[in-house]
PDB file of N, CA and C in Angstrom:
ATOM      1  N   UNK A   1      14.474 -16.376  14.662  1.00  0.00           N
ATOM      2  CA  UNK A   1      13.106 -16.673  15.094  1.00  0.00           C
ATOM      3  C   UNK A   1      13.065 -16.897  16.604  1.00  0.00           C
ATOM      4  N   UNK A   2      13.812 -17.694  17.287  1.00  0.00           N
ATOM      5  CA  UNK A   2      13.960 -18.236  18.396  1.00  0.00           C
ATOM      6  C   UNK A   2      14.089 -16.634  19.247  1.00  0.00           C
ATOM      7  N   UNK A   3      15.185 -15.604  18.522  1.00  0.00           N
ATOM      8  CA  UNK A   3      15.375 -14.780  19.544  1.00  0.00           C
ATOM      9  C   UNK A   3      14.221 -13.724  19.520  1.00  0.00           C
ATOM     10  N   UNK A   4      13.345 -13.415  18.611  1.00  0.00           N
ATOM     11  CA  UNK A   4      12.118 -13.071  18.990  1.00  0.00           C
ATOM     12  C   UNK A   4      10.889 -13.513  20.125  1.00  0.00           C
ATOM     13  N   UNK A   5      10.969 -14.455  20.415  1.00  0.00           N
ATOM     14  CA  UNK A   5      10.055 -15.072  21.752  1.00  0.00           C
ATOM     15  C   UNK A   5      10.625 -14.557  22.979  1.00  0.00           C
ATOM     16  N   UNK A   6      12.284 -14.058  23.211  1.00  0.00           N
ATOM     17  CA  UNK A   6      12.962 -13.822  24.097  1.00  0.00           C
ATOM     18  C   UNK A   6      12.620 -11.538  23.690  1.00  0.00           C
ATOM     19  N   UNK A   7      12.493 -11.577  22.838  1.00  0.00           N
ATOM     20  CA  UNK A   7      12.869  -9.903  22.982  1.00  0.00           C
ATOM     21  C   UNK A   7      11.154  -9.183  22.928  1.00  0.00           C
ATOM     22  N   UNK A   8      10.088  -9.977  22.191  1.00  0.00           N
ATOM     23  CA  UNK A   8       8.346  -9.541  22.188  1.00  0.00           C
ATOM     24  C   UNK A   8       8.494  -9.477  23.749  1.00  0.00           C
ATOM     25  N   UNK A   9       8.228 -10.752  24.982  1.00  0.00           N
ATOM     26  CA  UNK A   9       7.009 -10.523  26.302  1.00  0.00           C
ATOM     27  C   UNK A   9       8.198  -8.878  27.167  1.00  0.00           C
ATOM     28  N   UNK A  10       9.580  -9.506  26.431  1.00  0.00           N
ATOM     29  CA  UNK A  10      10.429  -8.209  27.784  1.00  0.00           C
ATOM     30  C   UNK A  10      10.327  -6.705  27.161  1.00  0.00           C
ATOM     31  N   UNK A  11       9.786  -6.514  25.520  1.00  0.00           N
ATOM     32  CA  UNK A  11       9.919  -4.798  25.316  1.00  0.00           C
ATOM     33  C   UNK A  11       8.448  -4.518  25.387  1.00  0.00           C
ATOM     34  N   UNK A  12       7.199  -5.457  25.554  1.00  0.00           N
ATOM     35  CA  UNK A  12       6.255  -5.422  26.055  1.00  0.00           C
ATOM     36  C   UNK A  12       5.990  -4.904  27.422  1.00  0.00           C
ATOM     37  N   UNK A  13       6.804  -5.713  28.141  1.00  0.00           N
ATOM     38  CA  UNK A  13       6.326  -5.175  30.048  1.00  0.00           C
ATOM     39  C   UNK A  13       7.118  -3.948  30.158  1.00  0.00           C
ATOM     40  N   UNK A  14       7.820  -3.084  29.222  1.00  0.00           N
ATOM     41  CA  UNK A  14       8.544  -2.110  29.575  1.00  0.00           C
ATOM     42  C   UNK A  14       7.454  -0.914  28.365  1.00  0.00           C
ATOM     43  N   UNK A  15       6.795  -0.367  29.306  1.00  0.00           N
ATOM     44  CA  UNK A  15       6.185   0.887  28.332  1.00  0.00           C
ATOM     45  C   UNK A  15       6.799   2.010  28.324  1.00  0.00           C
ATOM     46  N   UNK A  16       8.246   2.632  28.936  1.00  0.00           N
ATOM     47  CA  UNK A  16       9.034   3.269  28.697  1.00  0.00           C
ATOM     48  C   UNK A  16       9.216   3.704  27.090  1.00  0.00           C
ATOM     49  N   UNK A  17       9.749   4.671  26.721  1.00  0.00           N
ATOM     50  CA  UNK A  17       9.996   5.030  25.490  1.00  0.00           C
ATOM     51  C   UNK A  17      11.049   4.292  24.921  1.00  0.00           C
ATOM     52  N   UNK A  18      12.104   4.191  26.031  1.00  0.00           N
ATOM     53  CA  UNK A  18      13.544   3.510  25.885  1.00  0.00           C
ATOM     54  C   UNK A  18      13.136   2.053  25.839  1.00  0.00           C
ATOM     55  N   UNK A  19      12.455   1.641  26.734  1.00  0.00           N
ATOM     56  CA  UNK A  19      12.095   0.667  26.487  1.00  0.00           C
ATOM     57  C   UNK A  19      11.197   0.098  24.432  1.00  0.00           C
ATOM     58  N   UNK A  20      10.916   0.672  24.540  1.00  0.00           N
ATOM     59  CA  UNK A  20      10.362   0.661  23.114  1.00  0.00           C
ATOM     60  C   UNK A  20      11.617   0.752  22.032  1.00  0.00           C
ATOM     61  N   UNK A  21      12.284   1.971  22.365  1.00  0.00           N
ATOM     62  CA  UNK A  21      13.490   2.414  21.300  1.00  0.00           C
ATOM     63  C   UNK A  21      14.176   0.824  21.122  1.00  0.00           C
ATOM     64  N   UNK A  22      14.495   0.173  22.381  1.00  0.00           N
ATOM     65  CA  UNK A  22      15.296  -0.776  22.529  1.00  0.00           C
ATOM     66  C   UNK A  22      14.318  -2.101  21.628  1.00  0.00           C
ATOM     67  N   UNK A  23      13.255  -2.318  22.003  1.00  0.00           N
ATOM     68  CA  UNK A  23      12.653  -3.317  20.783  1.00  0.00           C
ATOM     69  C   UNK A  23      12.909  -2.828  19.197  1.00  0.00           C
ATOM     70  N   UNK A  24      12.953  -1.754  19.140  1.00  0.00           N
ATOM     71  CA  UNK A  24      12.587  -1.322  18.122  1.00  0.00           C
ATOM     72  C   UNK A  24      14.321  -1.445  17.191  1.00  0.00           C
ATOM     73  N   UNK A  25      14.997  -1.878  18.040  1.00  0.00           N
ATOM     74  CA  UNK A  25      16.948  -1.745  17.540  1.00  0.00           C
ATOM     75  C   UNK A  25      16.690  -3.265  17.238  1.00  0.00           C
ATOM     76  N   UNK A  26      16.330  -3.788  18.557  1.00  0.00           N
ATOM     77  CA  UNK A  26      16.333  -5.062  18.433  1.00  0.00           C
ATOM     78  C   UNK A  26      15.473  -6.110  17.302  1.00  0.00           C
ATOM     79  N   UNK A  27      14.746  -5.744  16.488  1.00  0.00           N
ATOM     80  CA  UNK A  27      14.061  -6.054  15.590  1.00  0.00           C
ATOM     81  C   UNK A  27      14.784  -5.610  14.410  1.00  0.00           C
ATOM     82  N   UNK A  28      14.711  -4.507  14.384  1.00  0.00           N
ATOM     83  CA  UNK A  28      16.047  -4.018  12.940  1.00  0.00           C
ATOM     84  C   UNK A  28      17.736  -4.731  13.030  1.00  0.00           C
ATOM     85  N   UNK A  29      18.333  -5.185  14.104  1.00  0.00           N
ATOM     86  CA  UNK A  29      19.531  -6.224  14.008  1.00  0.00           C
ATOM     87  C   UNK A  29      19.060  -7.598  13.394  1.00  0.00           C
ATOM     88  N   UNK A  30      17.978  -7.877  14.042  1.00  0.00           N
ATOM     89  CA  UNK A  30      17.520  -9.189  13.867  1.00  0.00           C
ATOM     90  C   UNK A  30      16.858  -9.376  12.533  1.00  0.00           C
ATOM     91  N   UNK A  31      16.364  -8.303  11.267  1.00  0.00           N
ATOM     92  CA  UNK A  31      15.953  -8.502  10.710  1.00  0.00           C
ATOM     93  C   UNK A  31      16.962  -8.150   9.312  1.00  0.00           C
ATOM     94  N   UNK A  32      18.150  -7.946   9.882  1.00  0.00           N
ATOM     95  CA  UNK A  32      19.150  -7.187   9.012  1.00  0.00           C
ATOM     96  C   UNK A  32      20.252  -8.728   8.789  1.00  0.00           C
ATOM     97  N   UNK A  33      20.343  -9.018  10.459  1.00  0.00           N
ATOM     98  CA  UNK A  33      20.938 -10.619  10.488  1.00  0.00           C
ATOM     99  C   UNK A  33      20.431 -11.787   9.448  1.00  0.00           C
ATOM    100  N   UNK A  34      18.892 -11.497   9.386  1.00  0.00           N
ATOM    101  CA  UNK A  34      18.488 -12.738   8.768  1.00  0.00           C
ATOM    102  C   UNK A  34      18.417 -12.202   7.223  1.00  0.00           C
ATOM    103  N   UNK A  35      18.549 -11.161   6.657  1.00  0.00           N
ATOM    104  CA  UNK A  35      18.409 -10.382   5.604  1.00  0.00           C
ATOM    105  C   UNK A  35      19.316 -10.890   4.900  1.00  0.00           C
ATOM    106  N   UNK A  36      21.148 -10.709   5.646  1.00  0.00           N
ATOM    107  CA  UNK A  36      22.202 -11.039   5.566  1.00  0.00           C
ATOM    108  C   UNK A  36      22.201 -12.345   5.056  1.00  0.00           C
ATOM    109  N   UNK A  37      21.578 -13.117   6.095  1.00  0.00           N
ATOM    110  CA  UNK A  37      21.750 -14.360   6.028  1.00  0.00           C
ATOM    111  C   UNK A  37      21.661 -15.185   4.845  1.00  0.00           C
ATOM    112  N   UNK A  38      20.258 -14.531   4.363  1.00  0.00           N
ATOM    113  CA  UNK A  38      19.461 -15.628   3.105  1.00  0.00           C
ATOM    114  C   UNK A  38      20.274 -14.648   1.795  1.00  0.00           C
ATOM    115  N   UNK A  39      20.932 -13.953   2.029  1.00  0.00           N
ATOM    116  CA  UNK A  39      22.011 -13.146   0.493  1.00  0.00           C
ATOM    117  C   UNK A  39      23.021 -14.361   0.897  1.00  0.00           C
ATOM    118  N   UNK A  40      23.532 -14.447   1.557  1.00  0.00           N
ATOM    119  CA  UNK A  40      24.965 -15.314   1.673  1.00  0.00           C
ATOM    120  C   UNK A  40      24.119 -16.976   1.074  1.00  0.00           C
TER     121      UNK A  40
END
């Protein structure tokens, strides 16, 4: 949760594609981490 407040305002100010690709990794780790998490 925490690292979402840090990765939304910075793939926001970047309207690049890469910039986007890169939120878009970064949301699928983070949602795979916590996925992980609540199985364990």
């Amino acid at each position: 949760m925490f690292i979402h407040i840090f990765v939304f305002p910075r793939a926001f100010s970047l309207p690049q594609t890469k910039g986007f690709a890169f939120w878009i990794a970064n949301i699928a780790v983070i949602t795979y981490n916590e996925l992980e998490f609540q199985i364990r």
